[in-house]
PDB file of N, CA and C in Angstrom:
ATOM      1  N   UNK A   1       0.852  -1.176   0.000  1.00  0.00           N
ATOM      2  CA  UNK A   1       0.000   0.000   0.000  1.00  0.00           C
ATOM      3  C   UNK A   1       0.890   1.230   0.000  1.00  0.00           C
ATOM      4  N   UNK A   2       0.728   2.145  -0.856  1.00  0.00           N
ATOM      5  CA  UNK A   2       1.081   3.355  -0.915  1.00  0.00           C
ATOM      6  C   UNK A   2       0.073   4.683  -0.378  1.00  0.00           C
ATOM      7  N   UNK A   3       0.603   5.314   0.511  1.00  0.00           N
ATOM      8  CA  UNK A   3      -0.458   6.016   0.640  1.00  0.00           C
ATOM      9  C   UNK A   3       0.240   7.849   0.497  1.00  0.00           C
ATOM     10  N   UNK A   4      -0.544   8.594   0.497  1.00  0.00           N
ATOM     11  CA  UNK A   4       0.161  10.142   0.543  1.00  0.00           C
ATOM     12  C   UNK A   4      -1.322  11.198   0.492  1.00  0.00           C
ATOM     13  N   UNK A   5      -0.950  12.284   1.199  1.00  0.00           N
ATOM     14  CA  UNK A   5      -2.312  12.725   1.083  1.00  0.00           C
ATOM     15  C   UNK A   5      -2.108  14.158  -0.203  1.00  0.00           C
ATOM     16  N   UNK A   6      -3.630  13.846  -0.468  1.00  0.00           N
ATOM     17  CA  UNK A   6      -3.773  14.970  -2.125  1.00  0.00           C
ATOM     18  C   UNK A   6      -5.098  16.236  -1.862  1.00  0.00           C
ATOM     19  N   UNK A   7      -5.234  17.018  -2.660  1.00  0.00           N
ATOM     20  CA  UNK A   7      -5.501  18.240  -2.505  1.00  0.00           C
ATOM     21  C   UNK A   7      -7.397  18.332  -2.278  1.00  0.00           C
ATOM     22  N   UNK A   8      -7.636  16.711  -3.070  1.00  0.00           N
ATOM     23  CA  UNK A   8      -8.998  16.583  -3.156  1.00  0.00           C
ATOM     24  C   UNK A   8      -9.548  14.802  -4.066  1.00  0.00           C
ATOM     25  N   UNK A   9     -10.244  14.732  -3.809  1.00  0.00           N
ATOM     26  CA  UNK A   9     -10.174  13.347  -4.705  1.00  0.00           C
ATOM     27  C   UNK A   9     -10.922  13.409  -6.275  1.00  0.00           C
ATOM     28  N   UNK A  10     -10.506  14.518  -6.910  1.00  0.00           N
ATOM     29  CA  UNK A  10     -10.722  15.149  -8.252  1.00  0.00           C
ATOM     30  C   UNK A  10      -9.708  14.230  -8.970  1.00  0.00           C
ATOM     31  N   UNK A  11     -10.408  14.048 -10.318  1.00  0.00           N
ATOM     32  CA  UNK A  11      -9.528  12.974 -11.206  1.00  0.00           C
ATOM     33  C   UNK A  11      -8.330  13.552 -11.470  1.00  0.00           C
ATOM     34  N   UNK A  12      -8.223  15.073 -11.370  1.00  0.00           N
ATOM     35  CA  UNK A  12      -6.574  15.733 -11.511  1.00  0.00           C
ATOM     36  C   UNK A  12      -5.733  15.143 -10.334  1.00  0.00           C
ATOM     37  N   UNK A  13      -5.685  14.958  -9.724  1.00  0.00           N
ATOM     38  CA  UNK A  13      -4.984  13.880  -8.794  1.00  0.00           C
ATOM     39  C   UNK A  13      -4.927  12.989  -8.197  1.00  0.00           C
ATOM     40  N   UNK A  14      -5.984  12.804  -8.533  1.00  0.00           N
ATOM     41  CA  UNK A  14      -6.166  10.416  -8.420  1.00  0.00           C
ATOM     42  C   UNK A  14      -5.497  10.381  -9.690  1.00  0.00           C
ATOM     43  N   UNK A  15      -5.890  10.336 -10.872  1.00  0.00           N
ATOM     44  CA  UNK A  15      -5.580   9.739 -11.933  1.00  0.00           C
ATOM     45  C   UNK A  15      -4.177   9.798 -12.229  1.00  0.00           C
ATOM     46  N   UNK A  16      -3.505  10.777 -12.280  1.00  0.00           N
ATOM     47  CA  UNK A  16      -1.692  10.844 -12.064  1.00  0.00           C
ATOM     48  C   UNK A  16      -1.001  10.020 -11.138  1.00  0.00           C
ATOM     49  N   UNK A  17      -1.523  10.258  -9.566  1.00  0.00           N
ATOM     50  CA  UNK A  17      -1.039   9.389  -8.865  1.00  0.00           C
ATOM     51  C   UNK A  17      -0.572   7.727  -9.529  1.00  0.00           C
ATOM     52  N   UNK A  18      -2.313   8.082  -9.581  1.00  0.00           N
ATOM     53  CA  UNK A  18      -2.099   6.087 -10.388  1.00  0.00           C
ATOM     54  C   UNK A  18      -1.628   5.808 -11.454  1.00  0.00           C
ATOM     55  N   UNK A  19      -1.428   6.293 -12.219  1.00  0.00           N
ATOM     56  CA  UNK A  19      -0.420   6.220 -13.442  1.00  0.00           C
ATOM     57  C   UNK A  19       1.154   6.350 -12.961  1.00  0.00           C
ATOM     58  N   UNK A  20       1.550   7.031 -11.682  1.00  0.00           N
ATOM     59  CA  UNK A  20       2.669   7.149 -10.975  1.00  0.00           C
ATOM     60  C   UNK A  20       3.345   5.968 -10.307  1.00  0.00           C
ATOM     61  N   UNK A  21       2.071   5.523  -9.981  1.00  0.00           N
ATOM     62  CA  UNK A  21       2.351   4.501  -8.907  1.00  0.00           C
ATOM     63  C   UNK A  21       1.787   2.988  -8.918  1.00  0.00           C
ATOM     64  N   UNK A  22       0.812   2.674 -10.043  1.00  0.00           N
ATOM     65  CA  UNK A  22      -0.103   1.462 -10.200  1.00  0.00           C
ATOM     66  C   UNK A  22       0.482   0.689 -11.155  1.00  0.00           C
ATOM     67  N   UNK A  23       1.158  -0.249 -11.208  1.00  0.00           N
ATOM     68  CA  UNK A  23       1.730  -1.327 -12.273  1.00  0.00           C
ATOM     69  C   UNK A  23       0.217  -1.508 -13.284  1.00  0.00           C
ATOM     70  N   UNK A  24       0.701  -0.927 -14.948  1.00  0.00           N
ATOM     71  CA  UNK A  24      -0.414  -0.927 -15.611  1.00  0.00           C
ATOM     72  C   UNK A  24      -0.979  -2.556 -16.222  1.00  0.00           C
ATOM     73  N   UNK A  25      -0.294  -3.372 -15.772  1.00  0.00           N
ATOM     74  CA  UNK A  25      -0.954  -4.830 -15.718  1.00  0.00           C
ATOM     75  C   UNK A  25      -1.647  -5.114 -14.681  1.00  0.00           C
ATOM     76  N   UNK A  26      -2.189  -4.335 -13.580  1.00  0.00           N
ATOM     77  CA  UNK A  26      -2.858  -4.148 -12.459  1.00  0.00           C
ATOM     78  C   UNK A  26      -4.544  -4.443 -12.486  1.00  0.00           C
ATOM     79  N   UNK A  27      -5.239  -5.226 -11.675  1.00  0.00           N
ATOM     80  CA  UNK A  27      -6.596  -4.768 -11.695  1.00  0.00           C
ATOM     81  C   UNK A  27      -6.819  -4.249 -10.511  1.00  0.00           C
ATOM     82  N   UNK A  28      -7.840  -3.188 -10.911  1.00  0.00           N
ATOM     83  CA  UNK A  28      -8.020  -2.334  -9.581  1.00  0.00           C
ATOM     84  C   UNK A  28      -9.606  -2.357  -9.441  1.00  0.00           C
ATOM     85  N   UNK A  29      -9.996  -2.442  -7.953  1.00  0.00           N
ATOM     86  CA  UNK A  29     -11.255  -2.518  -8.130  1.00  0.00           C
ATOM     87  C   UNK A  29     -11.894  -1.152  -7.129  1.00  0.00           C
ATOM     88  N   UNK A  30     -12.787  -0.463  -7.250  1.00  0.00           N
ATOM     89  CA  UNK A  30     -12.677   0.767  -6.493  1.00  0.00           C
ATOM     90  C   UNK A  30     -14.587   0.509  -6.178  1.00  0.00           C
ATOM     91  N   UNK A  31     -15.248   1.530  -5.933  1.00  0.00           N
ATOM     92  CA  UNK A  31     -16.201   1.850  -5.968  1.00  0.00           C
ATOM     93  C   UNK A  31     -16.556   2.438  -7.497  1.00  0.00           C
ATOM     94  N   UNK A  32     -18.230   3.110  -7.010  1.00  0.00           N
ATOM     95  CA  UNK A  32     -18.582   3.689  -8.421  1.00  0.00           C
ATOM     96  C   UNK A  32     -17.983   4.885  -8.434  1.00  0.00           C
ATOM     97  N   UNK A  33     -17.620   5.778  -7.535  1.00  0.00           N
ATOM     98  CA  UNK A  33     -17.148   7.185  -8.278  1.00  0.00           C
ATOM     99  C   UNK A  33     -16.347   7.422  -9.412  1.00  0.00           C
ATOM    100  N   UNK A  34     -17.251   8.600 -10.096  1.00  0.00           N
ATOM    101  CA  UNK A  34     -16.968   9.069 -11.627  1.00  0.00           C
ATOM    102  C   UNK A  34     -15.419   9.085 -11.626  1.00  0.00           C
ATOM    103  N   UNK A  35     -14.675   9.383 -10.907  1.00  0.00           N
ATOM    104  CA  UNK A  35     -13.298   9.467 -10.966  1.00  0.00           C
ATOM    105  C   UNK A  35     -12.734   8.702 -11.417  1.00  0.00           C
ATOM    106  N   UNK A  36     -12.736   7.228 -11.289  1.00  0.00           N
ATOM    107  CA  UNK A  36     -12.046   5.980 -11.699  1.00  0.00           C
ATOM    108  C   UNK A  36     -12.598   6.016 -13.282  1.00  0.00           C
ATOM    109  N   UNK A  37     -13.573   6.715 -14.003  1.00  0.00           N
ATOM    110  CA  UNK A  37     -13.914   6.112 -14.797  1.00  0.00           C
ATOM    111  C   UNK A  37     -13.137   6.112 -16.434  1.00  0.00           C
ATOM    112  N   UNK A  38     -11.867   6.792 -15.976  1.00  0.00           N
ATOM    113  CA  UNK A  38     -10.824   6.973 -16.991  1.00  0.00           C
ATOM    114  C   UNK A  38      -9.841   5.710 -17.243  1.00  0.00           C
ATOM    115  N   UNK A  39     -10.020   4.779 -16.218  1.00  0.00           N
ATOM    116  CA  UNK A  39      -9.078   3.755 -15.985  1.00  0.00           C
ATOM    117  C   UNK A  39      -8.752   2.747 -17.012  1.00  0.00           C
ATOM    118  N   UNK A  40     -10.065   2.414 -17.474  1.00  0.00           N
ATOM    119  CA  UNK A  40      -9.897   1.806 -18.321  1.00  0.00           C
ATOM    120  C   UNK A  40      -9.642   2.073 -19.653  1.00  0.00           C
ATOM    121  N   UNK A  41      -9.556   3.716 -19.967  1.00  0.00           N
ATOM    122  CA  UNK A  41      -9.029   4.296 -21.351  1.00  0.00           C
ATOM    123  C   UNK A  41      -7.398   3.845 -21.132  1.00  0.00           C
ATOM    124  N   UNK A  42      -7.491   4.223 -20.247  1.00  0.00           N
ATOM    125  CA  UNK A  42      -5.774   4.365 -19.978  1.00  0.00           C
ATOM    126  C   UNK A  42      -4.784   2.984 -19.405  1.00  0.00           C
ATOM    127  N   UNK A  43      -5.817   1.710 -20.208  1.00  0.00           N
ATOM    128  CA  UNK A  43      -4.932   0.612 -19.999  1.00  0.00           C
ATOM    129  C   UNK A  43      -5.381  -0.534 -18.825  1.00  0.00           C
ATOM    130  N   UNK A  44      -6.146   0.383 -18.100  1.00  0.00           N
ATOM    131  CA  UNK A  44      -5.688  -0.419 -16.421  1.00  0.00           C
ATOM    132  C   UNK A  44      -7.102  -1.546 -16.838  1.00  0.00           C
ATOM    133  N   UNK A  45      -7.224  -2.374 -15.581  1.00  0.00           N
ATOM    134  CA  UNK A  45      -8.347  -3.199 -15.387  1.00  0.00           C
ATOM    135  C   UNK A  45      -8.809  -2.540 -14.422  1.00  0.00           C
ATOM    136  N   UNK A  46     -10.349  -2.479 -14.574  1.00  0.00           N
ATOM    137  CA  UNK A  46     -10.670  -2.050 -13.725  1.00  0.00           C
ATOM    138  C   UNK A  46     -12.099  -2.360 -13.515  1.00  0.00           C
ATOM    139  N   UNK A  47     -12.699  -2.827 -12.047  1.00  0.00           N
ATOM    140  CA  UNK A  47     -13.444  -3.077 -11.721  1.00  0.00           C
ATOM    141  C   UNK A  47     -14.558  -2.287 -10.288  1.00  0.00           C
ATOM    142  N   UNK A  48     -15.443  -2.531 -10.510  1.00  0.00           N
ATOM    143  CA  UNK A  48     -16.373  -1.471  -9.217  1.00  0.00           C
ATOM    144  C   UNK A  48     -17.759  -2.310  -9.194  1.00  0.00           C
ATOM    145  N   UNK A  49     -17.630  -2.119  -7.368  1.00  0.00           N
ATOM    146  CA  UNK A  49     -18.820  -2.643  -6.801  1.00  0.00           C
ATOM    147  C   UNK A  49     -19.523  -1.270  -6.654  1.00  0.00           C
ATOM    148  N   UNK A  50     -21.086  -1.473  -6.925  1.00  0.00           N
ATOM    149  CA  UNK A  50     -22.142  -0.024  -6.434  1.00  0.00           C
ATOM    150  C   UNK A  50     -22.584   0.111  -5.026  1.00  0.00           C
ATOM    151  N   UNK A  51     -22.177   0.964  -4.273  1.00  0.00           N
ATOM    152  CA  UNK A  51     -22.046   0.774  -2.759  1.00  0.00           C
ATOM    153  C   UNK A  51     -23.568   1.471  -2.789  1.00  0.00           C
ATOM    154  N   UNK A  52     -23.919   2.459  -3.628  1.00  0.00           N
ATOM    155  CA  UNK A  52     -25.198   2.948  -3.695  1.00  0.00           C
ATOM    156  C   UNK A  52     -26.520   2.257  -3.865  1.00  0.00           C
ATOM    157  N   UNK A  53     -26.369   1.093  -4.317  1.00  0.00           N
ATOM    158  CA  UNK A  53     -27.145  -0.167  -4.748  1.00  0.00           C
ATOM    159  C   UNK A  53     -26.552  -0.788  -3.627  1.00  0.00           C
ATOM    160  N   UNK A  54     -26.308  -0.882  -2.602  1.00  0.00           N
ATOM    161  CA  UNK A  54     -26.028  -1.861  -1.583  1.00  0.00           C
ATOM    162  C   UNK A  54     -25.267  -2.862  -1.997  1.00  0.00           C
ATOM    163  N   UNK A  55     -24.202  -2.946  -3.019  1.00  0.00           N
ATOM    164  CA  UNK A  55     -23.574  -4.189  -3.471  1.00  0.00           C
ATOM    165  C   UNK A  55     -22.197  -3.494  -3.009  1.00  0.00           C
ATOM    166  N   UNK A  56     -21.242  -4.375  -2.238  1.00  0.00           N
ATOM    167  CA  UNK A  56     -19.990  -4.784  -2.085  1.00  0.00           C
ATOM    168  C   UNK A  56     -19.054  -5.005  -1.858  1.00  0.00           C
ATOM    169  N   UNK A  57     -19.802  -6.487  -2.252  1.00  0.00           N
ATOM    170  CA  UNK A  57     -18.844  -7.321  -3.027  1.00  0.00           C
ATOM    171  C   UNK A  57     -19.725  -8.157  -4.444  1.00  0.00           C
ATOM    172  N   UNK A  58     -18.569  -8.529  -5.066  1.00  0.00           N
ATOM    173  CA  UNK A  58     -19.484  -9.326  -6.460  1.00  0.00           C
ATOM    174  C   UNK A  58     -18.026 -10.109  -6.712  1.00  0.00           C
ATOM    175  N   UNK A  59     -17.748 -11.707  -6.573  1.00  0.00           N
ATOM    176  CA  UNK A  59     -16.867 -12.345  -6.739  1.00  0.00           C
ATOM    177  C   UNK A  59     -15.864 -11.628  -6.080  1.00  0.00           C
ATOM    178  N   UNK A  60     -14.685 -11.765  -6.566  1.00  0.00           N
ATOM    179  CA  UNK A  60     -13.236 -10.980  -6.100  1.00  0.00           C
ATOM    180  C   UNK A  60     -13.436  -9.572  -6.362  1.00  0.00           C
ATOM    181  N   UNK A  61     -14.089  -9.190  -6.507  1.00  0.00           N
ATOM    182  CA  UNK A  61     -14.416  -7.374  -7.098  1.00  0.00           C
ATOM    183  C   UNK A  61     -14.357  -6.484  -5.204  1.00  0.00           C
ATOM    184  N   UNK A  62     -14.291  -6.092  -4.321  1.00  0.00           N
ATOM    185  CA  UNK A  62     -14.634  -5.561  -3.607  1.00  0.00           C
ATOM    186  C   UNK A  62     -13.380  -4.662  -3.134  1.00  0.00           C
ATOM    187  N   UNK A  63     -13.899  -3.438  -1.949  1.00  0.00           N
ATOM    188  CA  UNK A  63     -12.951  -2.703  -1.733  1.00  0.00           C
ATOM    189  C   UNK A  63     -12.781  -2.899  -0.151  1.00  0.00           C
ATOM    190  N   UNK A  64     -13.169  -4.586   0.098  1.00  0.00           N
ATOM    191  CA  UNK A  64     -12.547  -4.536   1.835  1.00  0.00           C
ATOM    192  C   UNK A  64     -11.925  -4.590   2.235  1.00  0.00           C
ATOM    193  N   UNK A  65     -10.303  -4.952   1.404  1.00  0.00           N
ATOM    194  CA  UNK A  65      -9.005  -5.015   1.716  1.00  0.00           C
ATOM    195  C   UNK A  65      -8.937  -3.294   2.256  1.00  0.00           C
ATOM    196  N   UNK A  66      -9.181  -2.392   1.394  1.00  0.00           N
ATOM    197  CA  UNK A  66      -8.341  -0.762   1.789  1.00  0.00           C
ATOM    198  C   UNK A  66      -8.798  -0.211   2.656  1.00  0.00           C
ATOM    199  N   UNK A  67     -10.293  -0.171   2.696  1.00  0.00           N
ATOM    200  CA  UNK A  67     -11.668  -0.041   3.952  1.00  0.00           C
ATOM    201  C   UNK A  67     -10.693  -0.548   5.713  1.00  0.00           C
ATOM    202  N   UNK A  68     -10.279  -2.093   5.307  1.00  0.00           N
ATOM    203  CA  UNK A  68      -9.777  -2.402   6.574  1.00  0.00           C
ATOM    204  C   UNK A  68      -8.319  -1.782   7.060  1.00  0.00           C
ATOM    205  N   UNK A  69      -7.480  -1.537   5.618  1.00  0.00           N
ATOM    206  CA  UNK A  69      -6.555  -1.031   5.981  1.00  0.00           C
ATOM    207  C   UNK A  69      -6.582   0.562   7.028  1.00  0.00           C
ATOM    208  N   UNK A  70      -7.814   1.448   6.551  1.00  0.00           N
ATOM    209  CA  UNK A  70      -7.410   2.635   6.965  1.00  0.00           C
ATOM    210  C   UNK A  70      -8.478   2.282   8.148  1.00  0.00           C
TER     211      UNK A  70
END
């Protein structure tokens, strides 16, 4: 886990980060926010459970590994 803190969670600095720091053979699985939704232009795998729809988890897709981390 890499962590560092950023100015706001606006795709101008999520999306760099992760291009900085995410091995692009990576799957990443996040929630629904619009932010991630560049990920997959830009190579990555990427997957999302709808926390708004009460879903997740769906198979290996979920975000309870980072949830528990922080």
């Amino acid at each position: 886990v890499i962590t560092r803190v950023i100015p706001n969670t606006q795709g101008t600095n999520i999306i760099p980060t992760v291009i900085e720091k995410v091995n692009p053979r990576a799957t990443i699985s996040t929630d629904e926010a619009p932010v991630y939704d560049k990920l997959k232009a830009l190579g990555y795998r990427h997957d999302t459970v709808t926390h708004r729809q009460n879903e997740y988890v769906r198979g290996t897709v979920h975000t309870n590994t980072i949830e528990a981390f922080w």
